[in-house]
C-alpha atoms as a PDB file:
ATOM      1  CA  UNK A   1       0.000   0.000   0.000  1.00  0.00           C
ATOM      2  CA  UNK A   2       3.279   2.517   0.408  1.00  0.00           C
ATOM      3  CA  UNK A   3       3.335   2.398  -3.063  1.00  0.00           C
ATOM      4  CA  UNK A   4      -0.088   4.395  -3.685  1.00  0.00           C
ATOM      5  CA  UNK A   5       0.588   6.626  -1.038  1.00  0.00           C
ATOM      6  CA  UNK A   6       3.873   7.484  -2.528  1.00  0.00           C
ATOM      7  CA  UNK A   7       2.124   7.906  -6.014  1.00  0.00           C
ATOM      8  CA  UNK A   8      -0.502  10.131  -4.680  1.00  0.00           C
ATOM      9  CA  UNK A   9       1.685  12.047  -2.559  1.00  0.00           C
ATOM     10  CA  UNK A  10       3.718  12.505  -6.197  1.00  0.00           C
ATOM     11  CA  UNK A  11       0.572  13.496  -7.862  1.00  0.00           C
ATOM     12  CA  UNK A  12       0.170  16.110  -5.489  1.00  0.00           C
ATOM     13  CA  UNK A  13       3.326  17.664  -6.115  1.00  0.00           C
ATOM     14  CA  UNK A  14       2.843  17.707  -9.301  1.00  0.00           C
ATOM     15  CA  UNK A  15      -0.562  19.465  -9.309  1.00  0.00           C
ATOM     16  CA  UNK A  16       1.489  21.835  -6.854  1.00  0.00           C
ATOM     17  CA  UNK A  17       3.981  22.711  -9.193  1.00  0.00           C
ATOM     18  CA  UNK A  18       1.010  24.065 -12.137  1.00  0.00           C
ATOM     19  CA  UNK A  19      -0.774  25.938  -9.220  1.00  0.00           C
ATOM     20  CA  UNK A  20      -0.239  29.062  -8.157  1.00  0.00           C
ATOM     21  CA  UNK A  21      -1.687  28.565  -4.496  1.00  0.00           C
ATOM     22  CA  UNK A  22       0.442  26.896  -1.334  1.00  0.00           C
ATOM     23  CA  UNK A  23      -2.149  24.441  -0.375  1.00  0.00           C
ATOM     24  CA  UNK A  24      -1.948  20.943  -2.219  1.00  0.00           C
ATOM     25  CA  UNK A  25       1.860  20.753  -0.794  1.00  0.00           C
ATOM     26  CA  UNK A  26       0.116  19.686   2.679  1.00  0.00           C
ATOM     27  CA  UNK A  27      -1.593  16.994   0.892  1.00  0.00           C
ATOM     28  CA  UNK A  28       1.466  15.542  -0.640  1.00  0.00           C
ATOM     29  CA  UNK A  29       3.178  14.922   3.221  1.00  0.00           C
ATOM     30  CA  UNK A  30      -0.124  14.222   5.047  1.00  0.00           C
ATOM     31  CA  UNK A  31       0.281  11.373   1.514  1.00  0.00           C
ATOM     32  CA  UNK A  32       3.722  11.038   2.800  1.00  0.00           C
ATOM     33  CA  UNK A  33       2.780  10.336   6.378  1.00  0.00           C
ATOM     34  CA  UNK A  34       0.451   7.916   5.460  1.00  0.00           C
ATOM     35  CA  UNK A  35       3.114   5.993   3.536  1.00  0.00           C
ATOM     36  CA  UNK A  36       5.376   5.670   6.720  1.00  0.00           C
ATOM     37  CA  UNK A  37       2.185   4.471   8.739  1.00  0.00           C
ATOM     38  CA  UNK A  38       1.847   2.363   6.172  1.00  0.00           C
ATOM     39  CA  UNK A  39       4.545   0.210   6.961  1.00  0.00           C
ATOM     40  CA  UNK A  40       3.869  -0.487  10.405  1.00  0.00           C
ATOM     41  CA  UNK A  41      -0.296  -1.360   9.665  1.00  0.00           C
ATOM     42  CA  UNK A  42      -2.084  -2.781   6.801  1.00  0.00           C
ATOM     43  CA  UNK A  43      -5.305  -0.925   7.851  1.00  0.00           C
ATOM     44  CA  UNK A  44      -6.772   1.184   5.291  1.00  0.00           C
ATOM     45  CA  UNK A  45      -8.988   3.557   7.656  1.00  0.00           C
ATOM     46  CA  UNK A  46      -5.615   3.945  10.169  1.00  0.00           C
ATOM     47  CA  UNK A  47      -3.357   5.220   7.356  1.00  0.00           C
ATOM     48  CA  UNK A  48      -6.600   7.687   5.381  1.00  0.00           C
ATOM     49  CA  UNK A  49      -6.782   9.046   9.088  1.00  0.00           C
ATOM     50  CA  UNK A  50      -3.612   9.952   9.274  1.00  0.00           C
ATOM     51  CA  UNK A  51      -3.315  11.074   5.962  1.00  0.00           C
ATOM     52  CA  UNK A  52      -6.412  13.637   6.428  1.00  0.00           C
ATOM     53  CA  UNK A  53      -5.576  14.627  10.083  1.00  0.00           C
ATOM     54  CA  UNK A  54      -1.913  15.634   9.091  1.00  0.00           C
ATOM     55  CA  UNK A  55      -3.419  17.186   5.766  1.00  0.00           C
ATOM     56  CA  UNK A  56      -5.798  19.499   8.020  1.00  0.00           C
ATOM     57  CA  UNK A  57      -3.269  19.722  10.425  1.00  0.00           C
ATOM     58  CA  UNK A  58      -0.306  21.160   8.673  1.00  0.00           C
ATOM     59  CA  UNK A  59      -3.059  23.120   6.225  1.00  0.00           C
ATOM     60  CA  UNK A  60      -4.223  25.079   9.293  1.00  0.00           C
ATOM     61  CA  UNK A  61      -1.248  25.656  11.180  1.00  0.00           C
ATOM     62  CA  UNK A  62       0.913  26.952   8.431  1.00  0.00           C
ATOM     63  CA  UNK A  63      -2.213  29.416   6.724  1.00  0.00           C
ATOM     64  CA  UNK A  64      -1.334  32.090   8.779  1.00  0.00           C
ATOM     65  CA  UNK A  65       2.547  32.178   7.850  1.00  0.00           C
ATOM     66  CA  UNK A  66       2.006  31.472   4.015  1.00  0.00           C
ATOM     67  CA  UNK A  67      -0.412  34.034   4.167  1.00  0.00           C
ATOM     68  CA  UNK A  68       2.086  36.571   5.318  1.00  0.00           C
ATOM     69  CA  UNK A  69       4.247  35.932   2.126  1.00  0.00           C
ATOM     70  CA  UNK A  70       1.708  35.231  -0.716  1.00  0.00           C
ATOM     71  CA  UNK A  71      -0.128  38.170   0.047  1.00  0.00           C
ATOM     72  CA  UNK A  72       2.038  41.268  -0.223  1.00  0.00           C
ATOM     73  CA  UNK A  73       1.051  44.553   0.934  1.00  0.00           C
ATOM     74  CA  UNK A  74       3.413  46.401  -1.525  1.00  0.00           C
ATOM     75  CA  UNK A  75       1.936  46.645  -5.094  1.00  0.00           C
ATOM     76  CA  UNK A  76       4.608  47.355  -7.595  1.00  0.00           C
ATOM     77  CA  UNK A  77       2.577  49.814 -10.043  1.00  0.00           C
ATOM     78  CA  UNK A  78       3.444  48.762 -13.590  1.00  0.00           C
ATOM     79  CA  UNK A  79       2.596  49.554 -17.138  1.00  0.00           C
ATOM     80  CA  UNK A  80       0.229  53.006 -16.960  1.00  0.00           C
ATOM     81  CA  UNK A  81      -0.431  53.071 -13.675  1.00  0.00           C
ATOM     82  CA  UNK A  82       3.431  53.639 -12.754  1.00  0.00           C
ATOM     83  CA  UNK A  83       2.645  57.093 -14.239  1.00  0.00           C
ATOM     84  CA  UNK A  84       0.089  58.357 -11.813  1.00  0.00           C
ATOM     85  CA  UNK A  85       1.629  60.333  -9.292  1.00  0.00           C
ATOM     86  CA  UNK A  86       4.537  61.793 -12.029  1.00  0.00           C
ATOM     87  CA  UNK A  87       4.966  65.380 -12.900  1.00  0.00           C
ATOM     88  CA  UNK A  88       4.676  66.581 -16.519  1.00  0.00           C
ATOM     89  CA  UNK A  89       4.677  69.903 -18.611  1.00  0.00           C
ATOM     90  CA  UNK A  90       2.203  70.965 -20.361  1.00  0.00           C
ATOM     91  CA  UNK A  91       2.857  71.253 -24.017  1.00  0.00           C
ATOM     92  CA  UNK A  92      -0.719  72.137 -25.574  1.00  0.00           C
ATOM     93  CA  UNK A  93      -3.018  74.092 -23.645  1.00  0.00           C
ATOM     94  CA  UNK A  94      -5.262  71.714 -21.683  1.00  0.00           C
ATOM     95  CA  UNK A  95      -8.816  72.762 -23.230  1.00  0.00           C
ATOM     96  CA  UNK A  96     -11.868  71.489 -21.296  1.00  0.00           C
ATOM     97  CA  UNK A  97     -14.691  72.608 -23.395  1.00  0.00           C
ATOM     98  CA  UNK A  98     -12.797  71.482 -26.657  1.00  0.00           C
ATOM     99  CA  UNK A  99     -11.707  67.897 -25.224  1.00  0.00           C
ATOM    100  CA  UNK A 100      -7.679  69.418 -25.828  1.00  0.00           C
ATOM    101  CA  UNK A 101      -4.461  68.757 -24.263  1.00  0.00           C
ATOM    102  CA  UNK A 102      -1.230  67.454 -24.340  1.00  0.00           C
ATOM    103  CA  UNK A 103       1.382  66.768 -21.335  1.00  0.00           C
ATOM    104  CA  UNK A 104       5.094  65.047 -21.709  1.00  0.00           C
ATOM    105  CA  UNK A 105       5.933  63.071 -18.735  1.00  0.00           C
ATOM    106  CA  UNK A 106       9.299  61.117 -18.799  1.00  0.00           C
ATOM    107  CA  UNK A 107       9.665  61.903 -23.049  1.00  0.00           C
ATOM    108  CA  UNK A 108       6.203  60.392 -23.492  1.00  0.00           C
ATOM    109  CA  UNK A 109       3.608  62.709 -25.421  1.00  0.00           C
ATOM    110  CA  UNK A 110      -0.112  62.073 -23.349  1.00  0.00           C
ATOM    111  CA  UNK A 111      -3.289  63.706 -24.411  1.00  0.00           C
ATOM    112  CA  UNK A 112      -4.689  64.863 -21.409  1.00  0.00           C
ATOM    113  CA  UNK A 113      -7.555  66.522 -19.303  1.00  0.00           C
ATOM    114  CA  UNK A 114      -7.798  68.804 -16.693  1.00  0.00           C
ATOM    115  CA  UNK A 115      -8.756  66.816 -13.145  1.00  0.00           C
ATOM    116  CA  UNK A 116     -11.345  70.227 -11.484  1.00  0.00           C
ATOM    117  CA  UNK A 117     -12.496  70.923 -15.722  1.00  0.00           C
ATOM    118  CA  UNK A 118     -10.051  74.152 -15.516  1.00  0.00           C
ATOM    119  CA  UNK A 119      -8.017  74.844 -18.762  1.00  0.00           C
ATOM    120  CA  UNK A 120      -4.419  74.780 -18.145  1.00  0.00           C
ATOM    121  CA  UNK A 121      -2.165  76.734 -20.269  1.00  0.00           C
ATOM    122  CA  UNK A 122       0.980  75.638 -22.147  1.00  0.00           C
ATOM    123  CA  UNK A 123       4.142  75.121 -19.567  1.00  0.00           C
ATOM    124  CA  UNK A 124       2.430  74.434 -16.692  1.00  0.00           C
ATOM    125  CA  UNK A 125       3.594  71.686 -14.302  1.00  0.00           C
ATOM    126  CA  UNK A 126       0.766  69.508 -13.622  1.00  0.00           C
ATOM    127  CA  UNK A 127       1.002  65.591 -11.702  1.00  0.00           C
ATOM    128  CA  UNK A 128      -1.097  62.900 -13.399  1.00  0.00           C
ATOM    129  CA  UNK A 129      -3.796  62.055 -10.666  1.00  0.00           C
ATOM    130  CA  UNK A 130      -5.407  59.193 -12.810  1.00  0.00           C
ATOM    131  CA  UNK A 131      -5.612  57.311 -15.893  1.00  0.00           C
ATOM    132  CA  UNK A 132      -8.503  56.913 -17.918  1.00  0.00           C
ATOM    133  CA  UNK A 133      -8.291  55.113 -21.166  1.00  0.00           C
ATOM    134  CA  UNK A 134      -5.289  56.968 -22.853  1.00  0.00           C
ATOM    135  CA  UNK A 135      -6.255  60.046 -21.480  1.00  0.00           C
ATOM    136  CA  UNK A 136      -4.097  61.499 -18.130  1.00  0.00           C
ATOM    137  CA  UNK A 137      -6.161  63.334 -15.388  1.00  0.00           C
ATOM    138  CA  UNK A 138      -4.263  66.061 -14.404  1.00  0.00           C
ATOM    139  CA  UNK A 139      -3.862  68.736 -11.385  1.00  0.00           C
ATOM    140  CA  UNK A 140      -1.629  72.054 -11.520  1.00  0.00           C
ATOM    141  CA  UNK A 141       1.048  71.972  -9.240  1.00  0.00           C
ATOM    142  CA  UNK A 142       1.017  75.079  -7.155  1.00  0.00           C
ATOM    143  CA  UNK A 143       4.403  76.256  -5.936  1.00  0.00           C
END
């Protein structure tokens, strides 16, 4: 019977290995624990006990700490959303009523749109509060 137990605790690594989540690991050494009970009783309800109570056990015990790490605090802002928060100059008057505007922000050209639907004129430092679509929301910086 070691021999199943040994398979399925394989099979569980396996399936561990294609998922993203750190749960099925538990399954493959409560599989594992079975396999060494196995050796010591034939009994088919003995070694499934062991194998689910060590499952739950080392499922429940170890949810807090995996936890910790799989779910980060610190989102790394990537693609267009890295840009909100940047500063940029104005380089075509931001025109509310006409749908105008143009900032540069790190040698990128963006169309953009005033955040409070004020017109900005040309040169004015302005910070990207949002994105929406292709379009930056912007604010005047005061100084």
């Amino acid at each position: 019977m070691w021999q199943i137990w040994l398979i399925i605790a394989g099979v569980c690594l396996v399936i561990e290995i294609m998922t993203v989540g750190f749960l099925v690991f538990w399954f493959a050494i409560g599989a594992l624990f079975a396999m060494i009970v196995s050796f010591f009783t034939n009994n088919l309800i003995i070694q499934t006990t062991v194998f689910v109570i060590s499952s739950a056990i080392l499922i429940f015990a170890t949810k807090p700490f995996v936890k910790k790490f799989m779910n980060s605090k610190t989102d790394i802002k990537t693609n267009v959303y890295s840009s909100i928060g940047k500063t940029g100059i104005v380089t075509k008057d931001i025109d509310v009523l006409n749908s105008v505007g143009q900032i540069k922000v790190d040698g990128e050209l963006w169309t953009a749109t005033s955040i409070d639907d004020k017109n900005i004129p040309k040169g004015t430092e302005v910070e990207i509060k949002e994105i929406k679509g292709v379009k930056a929301i912007v604010a005047p910086i005061q100084k």
